[in-house]
Protein backbone atom coordinates (compact mmCIF):
# COMPACT_ATOMS: atom_id res chain seq x y z
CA UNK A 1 308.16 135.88 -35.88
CA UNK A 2 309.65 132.36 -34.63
CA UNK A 3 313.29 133.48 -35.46
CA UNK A 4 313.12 136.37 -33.68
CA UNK A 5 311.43 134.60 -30.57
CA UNK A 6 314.14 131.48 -31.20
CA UNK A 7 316.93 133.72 -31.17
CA UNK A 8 315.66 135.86 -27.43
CA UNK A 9 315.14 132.48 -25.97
CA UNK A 10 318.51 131.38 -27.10
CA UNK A 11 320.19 134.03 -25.51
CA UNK A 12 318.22 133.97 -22.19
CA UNK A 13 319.63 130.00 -21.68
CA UNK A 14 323.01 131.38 -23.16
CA UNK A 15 323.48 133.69 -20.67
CA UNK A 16 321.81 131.10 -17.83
CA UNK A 17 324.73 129.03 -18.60
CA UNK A 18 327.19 131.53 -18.55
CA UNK A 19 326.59 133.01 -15.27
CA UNK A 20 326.39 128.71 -13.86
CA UNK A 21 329.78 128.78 -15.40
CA UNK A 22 331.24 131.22 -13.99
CA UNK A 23 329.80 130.48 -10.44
CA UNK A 24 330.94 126.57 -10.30
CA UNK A 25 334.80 128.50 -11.35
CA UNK A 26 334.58 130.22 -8.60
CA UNK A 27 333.57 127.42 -6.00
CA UNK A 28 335.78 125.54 -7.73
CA UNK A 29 338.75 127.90 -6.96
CA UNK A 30 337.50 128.39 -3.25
CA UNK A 31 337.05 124.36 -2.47
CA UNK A 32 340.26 123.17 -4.38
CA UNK A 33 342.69 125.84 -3.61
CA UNK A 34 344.11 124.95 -6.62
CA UNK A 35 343.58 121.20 -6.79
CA UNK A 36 341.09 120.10 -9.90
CA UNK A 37 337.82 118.53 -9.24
CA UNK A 38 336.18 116.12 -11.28
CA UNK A 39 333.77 118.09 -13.97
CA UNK A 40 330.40 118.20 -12.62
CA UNK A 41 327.42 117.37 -14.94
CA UNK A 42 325.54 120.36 -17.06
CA UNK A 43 322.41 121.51 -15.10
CA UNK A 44 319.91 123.27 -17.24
CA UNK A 45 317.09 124.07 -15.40
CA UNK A 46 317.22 126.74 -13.05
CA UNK A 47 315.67 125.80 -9.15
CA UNK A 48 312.38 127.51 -8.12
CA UNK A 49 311.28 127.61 -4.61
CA UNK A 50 308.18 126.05 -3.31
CA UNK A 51 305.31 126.96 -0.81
CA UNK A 52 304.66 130.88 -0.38
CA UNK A 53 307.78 131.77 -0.87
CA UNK A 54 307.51 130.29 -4.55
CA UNK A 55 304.47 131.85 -4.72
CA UNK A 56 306.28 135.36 -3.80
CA UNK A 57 309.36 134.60 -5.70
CA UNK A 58 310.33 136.08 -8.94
CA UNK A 59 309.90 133.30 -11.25
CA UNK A 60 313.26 131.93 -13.53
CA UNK A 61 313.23 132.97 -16.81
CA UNK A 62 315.40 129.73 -18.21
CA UNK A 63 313.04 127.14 -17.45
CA UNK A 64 310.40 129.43 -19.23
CA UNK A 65 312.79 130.13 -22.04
CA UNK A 66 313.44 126.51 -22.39
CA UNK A 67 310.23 125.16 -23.02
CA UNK A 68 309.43 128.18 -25.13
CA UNK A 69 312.22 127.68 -27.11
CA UNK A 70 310.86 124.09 -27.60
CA UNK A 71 307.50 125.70 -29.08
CA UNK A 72 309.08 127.48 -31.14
CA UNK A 73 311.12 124.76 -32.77
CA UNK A 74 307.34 122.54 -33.08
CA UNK A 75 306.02 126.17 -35.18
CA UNK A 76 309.27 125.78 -36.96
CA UNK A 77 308.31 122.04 -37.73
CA UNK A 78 311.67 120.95 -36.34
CA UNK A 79 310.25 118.88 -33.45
CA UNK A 80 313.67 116.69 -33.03
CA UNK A 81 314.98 119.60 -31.49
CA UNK A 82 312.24 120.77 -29.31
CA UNK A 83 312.58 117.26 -28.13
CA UNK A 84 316.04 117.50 -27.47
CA UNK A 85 315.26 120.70 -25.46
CA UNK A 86 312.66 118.94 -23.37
CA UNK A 87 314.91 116.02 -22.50
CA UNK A 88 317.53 118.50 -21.59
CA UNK A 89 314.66 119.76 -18.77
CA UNK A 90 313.06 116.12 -17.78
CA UNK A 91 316.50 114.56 -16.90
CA UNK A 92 318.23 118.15 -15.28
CA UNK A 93 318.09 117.31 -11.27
CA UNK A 94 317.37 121.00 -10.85
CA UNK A 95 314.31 120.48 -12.92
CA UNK A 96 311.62 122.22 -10.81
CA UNK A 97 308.78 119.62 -9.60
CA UNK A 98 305.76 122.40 -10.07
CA UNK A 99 306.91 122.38 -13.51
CA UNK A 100 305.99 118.75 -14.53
CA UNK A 101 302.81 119.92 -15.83
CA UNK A 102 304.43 122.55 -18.21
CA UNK A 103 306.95 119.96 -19.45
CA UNK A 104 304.15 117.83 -20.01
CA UNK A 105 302.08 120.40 -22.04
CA UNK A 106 305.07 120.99 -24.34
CA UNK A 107 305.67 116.75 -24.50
CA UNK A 108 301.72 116.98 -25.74
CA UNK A 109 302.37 119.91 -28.91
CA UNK A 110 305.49 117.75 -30.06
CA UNK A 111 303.38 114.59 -29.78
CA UNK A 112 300.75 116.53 -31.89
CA UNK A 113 303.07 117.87 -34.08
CA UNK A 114 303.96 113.90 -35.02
CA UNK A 115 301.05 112.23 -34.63
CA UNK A 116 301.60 110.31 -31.77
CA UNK A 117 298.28 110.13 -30.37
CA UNK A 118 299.44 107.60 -27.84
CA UNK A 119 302.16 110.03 -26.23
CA UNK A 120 299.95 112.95 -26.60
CA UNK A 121 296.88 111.53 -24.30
CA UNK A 122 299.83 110.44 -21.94
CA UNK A 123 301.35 114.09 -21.62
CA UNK A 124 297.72 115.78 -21.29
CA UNK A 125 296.28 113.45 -19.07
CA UNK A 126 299.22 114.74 -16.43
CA UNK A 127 298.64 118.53 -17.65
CA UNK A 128 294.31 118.15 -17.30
CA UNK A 129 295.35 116.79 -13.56
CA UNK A 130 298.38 119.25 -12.37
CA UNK A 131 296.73 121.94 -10.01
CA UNK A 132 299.75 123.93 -10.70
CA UNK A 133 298.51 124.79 -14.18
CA UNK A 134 295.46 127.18 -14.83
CA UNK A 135 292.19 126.31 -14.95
CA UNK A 136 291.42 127.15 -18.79
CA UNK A 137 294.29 125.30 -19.94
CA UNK A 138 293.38 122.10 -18.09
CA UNK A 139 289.78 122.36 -19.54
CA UNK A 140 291.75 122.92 -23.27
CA UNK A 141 294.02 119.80 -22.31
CA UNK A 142 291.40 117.75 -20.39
CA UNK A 143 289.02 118.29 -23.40
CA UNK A 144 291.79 117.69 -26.01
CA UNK A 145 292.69 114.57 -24.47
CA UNK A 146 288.84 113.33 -24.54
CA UNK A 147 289.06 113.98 -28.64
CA UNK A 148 292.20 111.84 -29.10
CA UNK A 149 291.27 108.83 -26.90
CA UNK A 150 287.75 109.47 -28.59
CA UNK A 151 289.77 108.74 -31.76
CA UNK A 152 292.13 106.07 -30.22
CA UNK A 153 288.84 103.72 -29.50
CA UNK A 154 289.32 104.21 -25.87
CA UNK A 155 285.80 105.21 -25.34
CA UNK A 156 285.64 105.32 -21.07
CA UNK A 157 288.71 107.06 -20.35
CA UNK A 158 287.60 109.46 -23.43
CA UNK A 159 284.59 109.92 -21.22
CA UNK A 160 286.58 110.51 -17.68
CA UNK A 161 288.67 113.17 -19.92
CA UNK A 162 285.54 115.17 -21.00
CA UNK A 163 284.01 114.35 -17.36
CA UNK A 164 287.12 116.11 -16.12
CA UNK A 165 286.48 119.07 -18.64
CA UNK A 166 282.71 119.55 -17.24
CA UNK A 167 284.31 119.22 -13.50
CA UNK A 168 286.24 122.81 -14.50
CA UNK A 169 283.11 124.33 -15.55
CA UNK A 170 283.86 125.16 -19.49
CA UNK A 171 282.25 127.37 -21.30
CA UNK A 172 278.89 127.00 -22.40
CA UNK A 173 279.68 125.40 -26.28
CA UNK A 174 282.52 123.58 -24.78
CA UNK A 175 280.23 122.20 -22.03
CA UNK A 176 277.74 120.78 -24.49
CA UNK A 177 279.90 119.30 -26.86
CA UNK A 178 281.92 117.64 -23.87
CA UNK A 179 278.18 116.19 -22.94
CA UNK A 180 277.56 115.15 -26.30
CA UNK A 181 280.84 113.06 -26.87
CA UNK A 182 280.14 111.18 -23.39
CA UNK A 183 276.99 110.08 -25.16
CA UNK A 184 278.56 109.53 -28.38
CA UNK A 185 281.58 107.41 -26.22
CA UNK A 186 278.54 105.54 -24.15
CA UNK A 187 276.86 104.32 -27.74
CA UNK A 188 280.44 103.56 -29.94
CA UNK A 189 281.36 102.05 -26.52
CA UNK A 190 278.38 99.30 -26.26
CA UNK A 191 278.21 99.01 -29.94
CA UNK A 192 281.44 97.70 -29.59
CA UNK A 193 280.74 95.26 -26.90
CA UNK A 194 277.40 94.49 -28.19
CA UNK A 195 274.96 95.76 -25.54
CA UNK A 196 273.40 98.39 -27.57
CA UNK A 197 270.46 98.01 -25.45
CA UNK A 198 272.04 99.37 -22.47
CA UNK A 199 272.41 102.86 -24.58
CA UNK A 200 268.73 102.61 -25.35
C-alpha cells in the first residue's frame, strides 16, 4: 500500500526536521546570547560516518526514508515529486558520499518512469560501478543499462554494460542472454558501419 508507505516515510523526515530544528534553536541561543543570526540553509540529509565506524554505525533512517519516499511517489506515477525529493538529497551538503549510488538508482526508476533513456543509462552506469551497492543490484543495473543503450544504438558501451554484468558472475539465464546481446551488439554494430565481414 503506497499511501500507507508515503505517509511512514513522511513522518520519519517530519520528525528528522523537527529534532534539526530544535537543535540549531538551541545553538542558536548558546552562540548569540540573544543576538539573531542569519537563517542558515535547510539540510535534509542526515550525515553518515565513513570507514569501520560507518560500517559499525547504526545507519540514518532519513536519507533511507527520503529516497523511499521518492519510490513511492514513481509507483504513485507522480515522478515530479520524487524528483523534487531527490534534488532535495543531491544538492543537501550533508548528503552522504557512499550514498551517490543509491541516489543514482532512484535518478534511474524516475528516468524509467519517463522515458528518458538518455538519463536512465547515465544514473545506472554510476549504480553498475559504485562498490558501495550490492552485488545483485549492480548485475540488475549493469544489465539494465546494456538493454537501454542496446536500444539507444550505442552498441559498444551496450556491450561494456553486459561485459560488466558477466564480470559479477549472474546467474546462469542472465549470463547467457548478457553473451548473446554482446553478439547481437558486435553484428547491429558492423552492420552499421559496414564491415559485416568482421562479424563473420
Amino acid at each position: 500500500n503506497y499511501e500507507n508507505a508515503s505517509a511512514a516515510f513522511k513522518y520519519i523526515i517530519a520528525e528528522k526536521q523537527k529534532n534539526v530544528k530544535e537543535q540549531l534553536k538551541k545553538e542558536r541561543a548558546k552562540q548569540s546570547g540573544g543576538k539573531k543570526e542569519p537563517t542558515k540553509p535547510k539540510m535534509f540529509a542526515t550525515v553518515e560516518p565513513k570507514g569501520i565506524k560507518g560500517a559499525l554505525a547504526h545507519k540514518a533512517a532519513n536519507n533511507e526514508a527520503m529516497m523511499w519516499l521518492a519510490r513511492t511517489f514513481v509507483a504513485e506515477g507522480k515522478p515530479q515529486l520524487a524528483q523534487m525529493m531527490l534534488d532535495l538529497l543531491r544538492n543537501d551538503v550533508n548528503f552522504p558520499e557512499q550514498l551517490e549510488g543509491r541516489l543514482a538508482l532512484e535518478q534511474a526508476n524516475i528516468d524509467l518512469q519517463t522515458n528518458n533513456l538518455h538519463g536512465a543509462a547515465e544514473a545506472l552506469t554510476k549504480v553498475m560501478n559504485d562498490q558501495d551497492i550490492n552485488k545483485n543490484t549492480r548485475i540488475r543495473a549493469s544489465f539494465l543499462n546494456g538493454q537501454i543503450l542496446q536500444r539507444l544504438g550505442q552498441f559498444d558501451k551496450s556491450s561494456e554494460a553486459y561485459a560488466k554484468a558477466l564480470d559479477l558472475h549472474p546467474n546462469l539465464d542472465m549470463s547467457f542472454s548478457a553473451q548473446m546481446a554482446i553478439a547481437m551488439n558486435s553484428l547491429k554494430d558492423s552492420t552499421a558501419k559496414g564491415d559485416v565481414n568482421s562479424v563473420l
